[in-house]
Protein backbone atom coordinates (compact mmCIF):
# COMPACT_ATOMS: atom_id res chain seq x y z
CA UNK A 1 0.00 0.00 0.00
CA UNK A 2 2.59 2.56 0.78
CA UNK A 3 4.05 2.18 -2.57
CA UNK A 4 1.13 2.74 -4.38
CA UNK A 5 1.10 6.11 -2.33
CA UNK A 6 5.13 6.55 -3.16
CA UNK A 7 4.38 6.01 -6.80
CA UNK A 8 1.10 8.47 -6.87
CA UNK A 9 3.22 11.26 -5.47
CA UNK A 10 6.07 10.93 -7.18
CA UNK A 11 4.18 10.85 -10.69
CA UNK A 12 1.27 13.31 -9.71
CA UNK A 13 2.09 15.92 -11.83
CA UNK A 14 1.68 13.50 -14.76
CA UNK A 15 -1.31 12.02 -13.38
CA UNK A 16 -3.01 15.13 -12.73
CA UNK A 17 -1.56 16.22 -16.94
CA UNK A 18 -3.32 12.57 -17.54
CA UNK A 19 -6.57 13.05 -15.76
CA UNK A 20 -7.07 16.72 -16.94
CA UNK A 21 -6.13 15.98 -20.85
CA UNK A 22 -8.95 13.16 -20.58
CA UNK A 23 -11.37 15.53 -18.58
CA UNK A 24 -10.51 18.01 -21.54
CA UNK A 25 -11.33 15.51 -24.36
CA UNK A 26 -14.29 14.68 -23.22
CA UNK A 27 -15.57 17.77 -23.02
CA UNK A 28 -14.61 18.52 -26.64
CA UNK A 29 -16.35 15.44 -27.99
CA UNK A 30 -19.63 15.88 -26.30
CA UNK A 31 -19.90 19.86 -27.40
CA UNK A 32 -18.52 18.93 -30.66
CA UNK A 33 -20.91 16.61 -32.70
CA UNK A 34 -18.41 15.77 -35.32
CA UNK A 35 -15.84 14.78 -32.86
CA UNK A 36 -18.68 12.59 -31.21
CA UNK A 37 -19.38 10.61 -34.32
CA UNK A 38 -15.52 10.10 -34.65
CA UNK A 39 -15.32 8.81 -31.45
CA UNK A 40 -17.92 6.33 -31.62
CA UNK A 41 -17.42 5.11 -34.71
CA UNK A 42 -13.95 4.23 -33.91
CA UNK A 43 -15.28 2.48 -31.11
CA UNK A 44 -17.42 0.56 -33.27
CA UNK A 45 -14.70 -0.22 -35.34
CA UNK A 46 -12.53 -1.58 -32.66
CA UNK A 47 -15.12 -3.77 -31.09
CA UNK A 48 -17.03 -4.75 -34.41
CA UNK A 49 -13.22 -6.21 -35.31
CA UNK A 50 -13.17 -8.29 -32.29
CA UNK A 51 -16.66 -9.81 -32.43
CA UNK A 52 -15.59 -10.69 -35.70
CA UNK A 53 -13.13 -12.21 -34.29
CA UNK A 54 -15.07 -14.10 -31.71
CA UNK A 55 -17.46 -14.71 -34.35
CA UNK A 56 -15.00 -16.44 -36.47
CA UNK A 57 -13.62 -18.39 -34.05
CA UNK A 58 -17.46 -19.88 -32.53
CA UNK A 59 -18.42 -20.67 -36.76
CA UNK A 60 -15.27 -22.44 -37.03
CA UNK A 61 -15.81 -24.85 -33.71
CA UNK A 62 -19.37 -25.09 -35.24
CA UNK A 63 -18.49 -26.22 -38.85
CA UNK A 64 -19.37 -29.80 -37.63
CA UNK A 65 -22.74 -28.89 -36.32
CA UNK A 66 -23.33 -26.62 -39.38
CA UNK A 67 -22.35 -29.22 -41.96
CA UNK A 68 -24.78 -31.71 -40.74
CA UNK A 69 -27.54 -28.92 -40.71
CA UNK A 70 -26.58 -28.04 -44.19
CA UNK A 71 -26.72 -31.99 -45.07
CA UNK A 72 -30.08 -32.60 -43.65
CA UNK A 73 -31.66 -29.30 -45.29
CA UNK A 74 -30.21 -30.83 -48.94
CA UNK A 75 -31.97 -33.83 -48.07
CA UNK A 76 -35.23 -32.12 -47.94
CA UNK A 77 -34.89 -30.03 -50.60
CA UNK A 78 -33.90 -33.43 -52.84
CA UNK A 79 -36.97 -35.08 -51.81
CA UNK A 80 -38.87 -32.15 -52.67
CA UNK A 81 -37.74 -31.68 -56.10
CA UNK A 82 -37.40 -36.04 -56.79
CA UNK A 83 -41.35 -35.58 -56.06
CA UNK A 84 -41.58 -32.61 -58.49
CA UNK A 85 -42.90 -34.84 -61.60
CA UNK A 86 -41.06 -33.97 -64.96
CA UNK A 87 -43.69 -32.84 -67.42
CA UNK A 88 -41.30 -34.96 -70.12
CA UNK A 89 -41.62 -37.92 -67.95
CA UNK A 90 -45.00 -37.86 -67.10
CA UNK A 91 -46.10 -39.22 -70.75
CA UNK A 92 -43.60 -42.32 -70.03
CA UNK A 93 -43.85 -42.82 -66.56
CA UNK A 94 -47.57 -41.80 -65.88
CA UNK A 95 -47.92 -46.06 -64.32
CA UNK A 96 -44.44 -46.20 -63.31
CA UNK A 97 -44.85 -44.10 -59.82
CA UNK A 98 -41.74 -45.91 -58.07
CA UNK A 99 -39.95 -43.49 -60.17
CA UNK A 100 -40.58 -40.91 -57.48
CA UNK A 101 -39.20 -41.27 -54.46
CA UNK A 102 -41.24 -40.34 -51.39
CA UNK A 103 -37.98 -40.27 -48.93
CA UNK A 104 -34.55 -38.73 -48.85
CA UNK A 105 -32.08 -40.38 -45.94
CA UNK A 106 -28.54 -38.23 -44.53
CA UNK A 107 -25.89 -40.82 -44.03
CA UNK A 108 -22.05 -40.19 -43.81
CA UNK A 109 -18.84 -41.73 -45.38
CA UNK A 110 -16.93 -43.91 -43.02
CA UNK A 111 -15.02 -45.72 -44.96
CA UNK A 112 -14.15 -45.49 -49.00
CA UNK A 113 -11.95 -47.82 -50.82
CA UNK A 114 -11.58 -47.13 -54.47
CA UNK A 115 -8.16 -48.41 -55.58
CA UNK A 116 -9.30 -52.31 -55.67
CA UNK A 117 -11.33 -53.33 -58.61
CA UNK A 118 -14.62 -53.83 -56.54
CA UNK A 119 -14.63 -50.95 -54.05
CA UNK A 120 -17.12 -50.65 -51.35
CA UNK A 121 -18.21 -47.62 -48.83
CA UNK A 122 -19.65 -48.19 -45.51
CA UNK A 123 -21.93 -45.55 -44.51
CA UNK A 124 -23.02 -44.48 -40.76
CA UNK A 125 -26.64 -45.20 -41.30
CA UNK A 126 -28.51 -48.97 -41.50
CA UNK A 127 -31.70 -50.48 -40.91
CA UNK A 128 -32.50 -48.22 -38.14
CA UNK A 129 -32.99 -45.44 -40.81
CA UNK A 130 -34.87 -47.47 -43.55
CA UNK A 131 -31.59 -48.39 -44.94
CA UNK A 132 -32.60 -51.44 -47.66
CA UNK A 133 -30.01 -53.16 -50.03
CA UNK A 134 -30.24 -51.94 -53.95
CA UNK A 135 -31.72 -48.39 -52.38
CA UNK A 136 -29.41 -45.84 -54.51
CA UNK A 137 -26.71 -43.58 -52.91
CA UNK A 138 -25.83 -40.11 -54.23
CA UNK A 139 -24.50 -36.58 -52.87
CA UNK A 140 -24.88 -33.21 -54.48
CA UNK A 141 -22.46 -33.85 -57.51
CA UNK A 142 -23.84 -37.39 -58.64
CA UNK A 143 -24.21 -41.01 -58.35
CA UNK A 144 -21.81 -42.60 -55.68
CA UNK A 145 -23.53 -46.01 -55.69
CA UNK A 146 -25.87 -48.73 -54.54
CA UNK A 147 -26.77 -50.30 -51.26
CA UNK A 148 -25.57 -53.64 -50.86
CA UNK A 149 -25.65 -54.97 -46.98
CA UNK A 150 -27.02 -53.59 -43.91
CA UNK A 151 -26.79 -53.95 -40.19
CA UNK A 152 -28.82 -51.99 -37.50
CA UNK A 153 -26.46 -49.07 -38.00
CA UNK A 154 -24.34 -49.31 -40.58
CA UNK A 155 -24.50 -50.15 -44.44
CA UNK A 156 -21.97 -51.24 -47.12
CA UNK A 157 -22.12 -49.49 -50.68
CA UNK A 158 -21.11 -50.91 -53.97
CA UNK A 159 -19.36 -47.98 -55.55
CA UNK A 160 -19.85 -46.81 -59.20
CA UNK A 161 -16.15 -47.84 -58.99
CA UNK A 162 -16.84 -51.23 -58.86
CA UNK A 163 -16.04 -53.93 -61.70
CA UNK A 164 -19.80 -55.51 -60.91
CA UNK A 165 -21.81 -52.35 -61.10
CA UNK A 166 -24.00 -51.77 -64.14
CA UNK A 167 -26.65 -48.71 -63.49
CA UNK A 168 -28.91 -47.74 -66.21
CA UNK A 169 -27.78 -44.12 -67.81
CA UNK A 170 -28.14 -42.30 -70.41
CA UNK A 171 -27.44 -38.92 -72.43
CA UNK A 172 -28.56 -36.18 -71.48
CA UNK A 173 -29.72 -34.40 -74.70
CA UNK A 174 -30.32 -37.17 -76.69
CA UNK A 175 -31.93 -40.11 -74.46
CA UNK A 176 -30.16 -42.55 -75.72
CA UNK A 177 -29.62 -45.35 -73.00
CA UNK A 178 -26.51 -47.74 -71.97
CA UNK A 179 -25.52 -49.79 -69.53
CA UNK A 180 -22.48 -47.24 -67.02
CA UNK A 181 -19.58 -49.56 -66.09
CA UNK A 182 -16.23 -49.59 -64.70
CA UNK A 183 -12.90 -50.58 -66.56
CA UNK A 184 -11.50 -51.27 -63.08
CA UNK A 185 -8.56 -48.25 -64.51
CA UNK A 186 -9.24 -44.57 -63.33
CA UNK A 187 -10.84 -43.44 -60.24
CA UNK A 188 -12.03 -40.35 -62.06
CA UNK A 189 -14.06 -42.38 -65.61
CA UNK A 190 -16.30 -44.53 -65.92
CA UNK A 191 -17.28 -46.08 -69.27
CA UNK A 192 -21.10 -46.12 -70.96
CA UNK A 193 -21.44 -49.40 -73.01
CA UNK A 194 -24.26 -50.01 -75.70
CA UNK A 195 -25.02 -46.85 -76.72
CA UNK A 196 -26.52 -47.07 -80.18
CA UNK A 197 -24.36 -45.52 -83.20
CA UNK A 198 -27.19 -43.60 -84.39
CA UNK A 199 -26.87 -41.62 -80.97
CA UNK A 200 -25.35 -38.05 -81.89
CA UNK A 201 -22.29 -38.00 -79.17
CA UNK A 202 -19.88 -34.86 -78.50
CA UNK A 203 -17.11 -34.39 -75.91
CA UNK A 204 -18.88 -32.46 -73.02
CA UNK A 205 -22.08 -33.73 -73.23
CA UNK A 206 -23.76 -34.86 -69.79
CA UNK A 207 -25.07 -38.15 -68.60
CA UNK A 208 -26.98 -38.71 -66.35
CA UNK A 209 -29.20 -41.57 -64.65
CA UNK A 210 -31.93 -43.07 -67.21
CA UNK A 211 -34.35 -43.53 -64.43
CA UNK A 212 -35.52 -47.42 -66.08
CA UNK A 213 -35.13 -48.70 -62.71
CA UNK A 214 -36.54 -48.09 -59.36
CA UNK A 215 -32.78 -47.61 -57.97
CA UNK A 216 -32.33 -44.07 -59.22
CA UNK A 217 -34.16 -41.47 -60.25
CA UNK A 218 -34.13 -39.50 -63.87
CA UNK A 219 -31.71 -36.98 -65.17
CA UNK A 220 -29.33 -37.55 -61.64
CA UNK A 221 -25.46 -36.48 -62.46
CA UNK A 222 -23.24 -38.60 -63.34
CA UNK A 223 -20.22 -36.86 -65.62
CA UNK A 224 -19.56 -35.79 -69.11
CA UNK A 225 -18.31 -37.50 -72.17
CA UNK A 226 -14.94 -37.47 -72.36
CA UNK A 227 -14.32 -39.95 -75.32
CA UNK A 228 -16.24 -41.71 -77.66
CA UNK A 229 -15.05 -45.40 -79.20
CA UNK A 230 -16.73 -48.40 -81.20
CA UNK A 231 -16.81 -51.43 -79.83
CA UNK A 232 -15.25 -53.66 -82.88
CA UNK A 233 -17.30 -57.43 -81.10
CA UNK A 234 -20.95 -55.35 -80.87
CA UNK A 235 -20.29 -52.27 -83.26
CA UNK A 236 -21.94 -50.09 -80.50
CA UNK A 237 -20.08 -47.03 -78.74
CA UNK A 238 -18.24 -47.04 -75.80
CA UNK A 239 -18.06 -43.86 -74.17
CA UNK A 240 -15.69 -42.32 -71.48
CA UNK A 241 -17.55 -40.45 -69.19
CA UNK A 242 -15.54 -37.81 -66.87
CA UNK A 243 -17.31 -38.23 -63.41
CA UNK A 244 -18.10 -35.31 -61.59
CA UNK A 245 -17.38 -36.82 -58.00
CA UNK A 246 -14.19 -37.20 -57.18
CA UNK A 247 -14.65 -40.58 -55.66
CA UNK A 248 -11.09 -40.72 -53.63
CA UNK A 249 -12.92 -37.39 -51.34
CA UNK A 250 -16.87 -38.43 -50.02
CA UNK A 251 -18.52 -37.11 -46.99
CA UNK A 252 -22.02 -36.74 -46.37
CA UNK A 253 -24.61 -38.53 -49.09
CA UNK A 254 -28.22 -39.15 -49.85
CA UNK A 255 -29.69 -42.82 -49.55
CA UNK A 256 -33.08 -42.59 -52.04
CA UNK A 257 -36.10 -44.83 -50.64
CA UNK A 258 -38.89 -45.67 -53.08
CA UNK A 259 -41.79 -46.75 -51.46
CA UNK A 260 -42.87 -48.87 -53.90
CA UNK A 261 -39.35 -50.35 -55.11
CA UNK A 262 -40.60 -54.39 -53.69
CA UNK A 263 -43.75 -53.91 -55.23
CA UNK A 264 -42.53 -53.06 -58.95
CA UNK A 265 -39.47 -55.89 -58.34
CA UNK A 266 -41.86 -58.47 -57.56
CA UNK A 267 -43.84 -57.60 -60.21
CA UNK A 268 -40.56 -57.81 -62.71
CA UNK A 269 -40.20 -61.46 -61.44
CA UNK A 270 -43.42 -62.87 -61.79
CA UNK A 271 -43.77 -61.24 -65.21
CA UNK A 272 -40.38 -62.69 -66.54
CA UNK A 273 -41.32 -66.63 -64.93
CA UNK A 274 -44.56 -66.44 -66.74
């Protein structure tokens, strides 16, 4: 204590300089309204910057929580618009409501192989969430794959990167359908098989999904055409398609349920023993 009173009266001529050069300024910026609005804006300034701050800091602990948000709001809006019929579709699908899906599930990547020749994903969802095998699996860029297995929580995927898988596609402009495939070569193509010759094919065009199947709906990404070739054994085209996932990074997906995907199947199979 005594040296706080030592130190106050051996600096009190610059205290008292201090305490009258503040009393001063304040004076000047209340009677002055342009030194006012100087004042407080450079206060705002200051402590706008470090809420900023702050702010940054809290979004960036939050990315987790705002990711998932962000995941499960895309889900919604996907089963909105897979529910939105197609006015080009209607005239070929007016019986052939499984083509619609009625649900739109948020699962997560937990495991991705894709440098094997049949690469699988496991997801974080199963039968808990109306998880199904042959339900399809895509994510805001395209196709990732199909359901294969599931447990209570968890599901396996075969991936479009897959020497097995065979979706139905088709391109876009045209609507000329094939048979999408891997070569078991690049991460980043997969090939389109059977496409008639007649079909008018340029680099850059898109395919996408040619919704004959309950698996996937119509018109859903896949890539564009980066080659074209003739098969020399069935004289149809070949076609390299760019994908526009890059299948090596995945994170949160979209599991499509169609509610009346056993019905139509079982329907398939007693039409094809009779």
């Amino acid at each position: 204590m005594q040296q706080i009173f030592n130190f106050i009266f051996k600096n009190s001529n610059r205290i008292l300089f201090l305490l009258l050069l503040g009393i001063s300024l304040f004076l000047t910026v209340q009677s002055h309204s342009y030194h006012k609005s100087r004042v407080i804006s450079s206060a705002n300034f200051l402590s706008g910057g470090v809420y900023e701050k702050i702010n940054n800091v809290s979004e960036y602990l939050s990315l987790k929580t705002q990711n998932e948000a962000l995941a499960i709001e895309n889900a919604r809006l996907k089963s909105l618009l897979f529910k939105t019929k197609d006015s080009s579709a209607i005239k070929r699908f007016q019986n052939l409501k499984v083509t619609l899906p009625d649900d739109v599930v948020v699962s997560k990547v937990i495991r991705n192989s894709f440098n094997v020749h049949e690469n699988f994903l496991t997801l974080n969802s199963g039968s808990d969430a109306g998880l199904e095998p042959d339900m399809g699996v895509i994510n805001n860029l395209g196709i990732v794959g199909i359901i294969d297995k599931t447990s209570k929580n968890f599901a396996t995927v075969i991936s479009i990167l897959n020497v097995k898988s065979q979706i139905n596609a088709k391109i876009k402009k045209s609507n000329h359908f094939g048979s999408l495939i891997w070569n078991g070569r690049s991460t980043g193509f997969v090939q389109l098989i059977d496409v008639p010759r007649l079909a008018a094919i340029r680099k850059g065009d898109t395919i996408v999904t040619g919704g004959q199947s309950v698996i996937f709906p119509e018109n859903i990404n896949i890539g564009t055409v980066d080659k074209v070739e003739i098969d020399n054994k069935t004289h149809y085209y070949t076609i390299n398609v760019k994908l526009f996932n890059d299948m090596t990074n995945l994170g949160h997906v979209y599991v499509i349920k169609s509610k009346n995907r056993t019905e139509f199947n079982n329907l398939e199979k007693t039409t094809k023993h009779e």
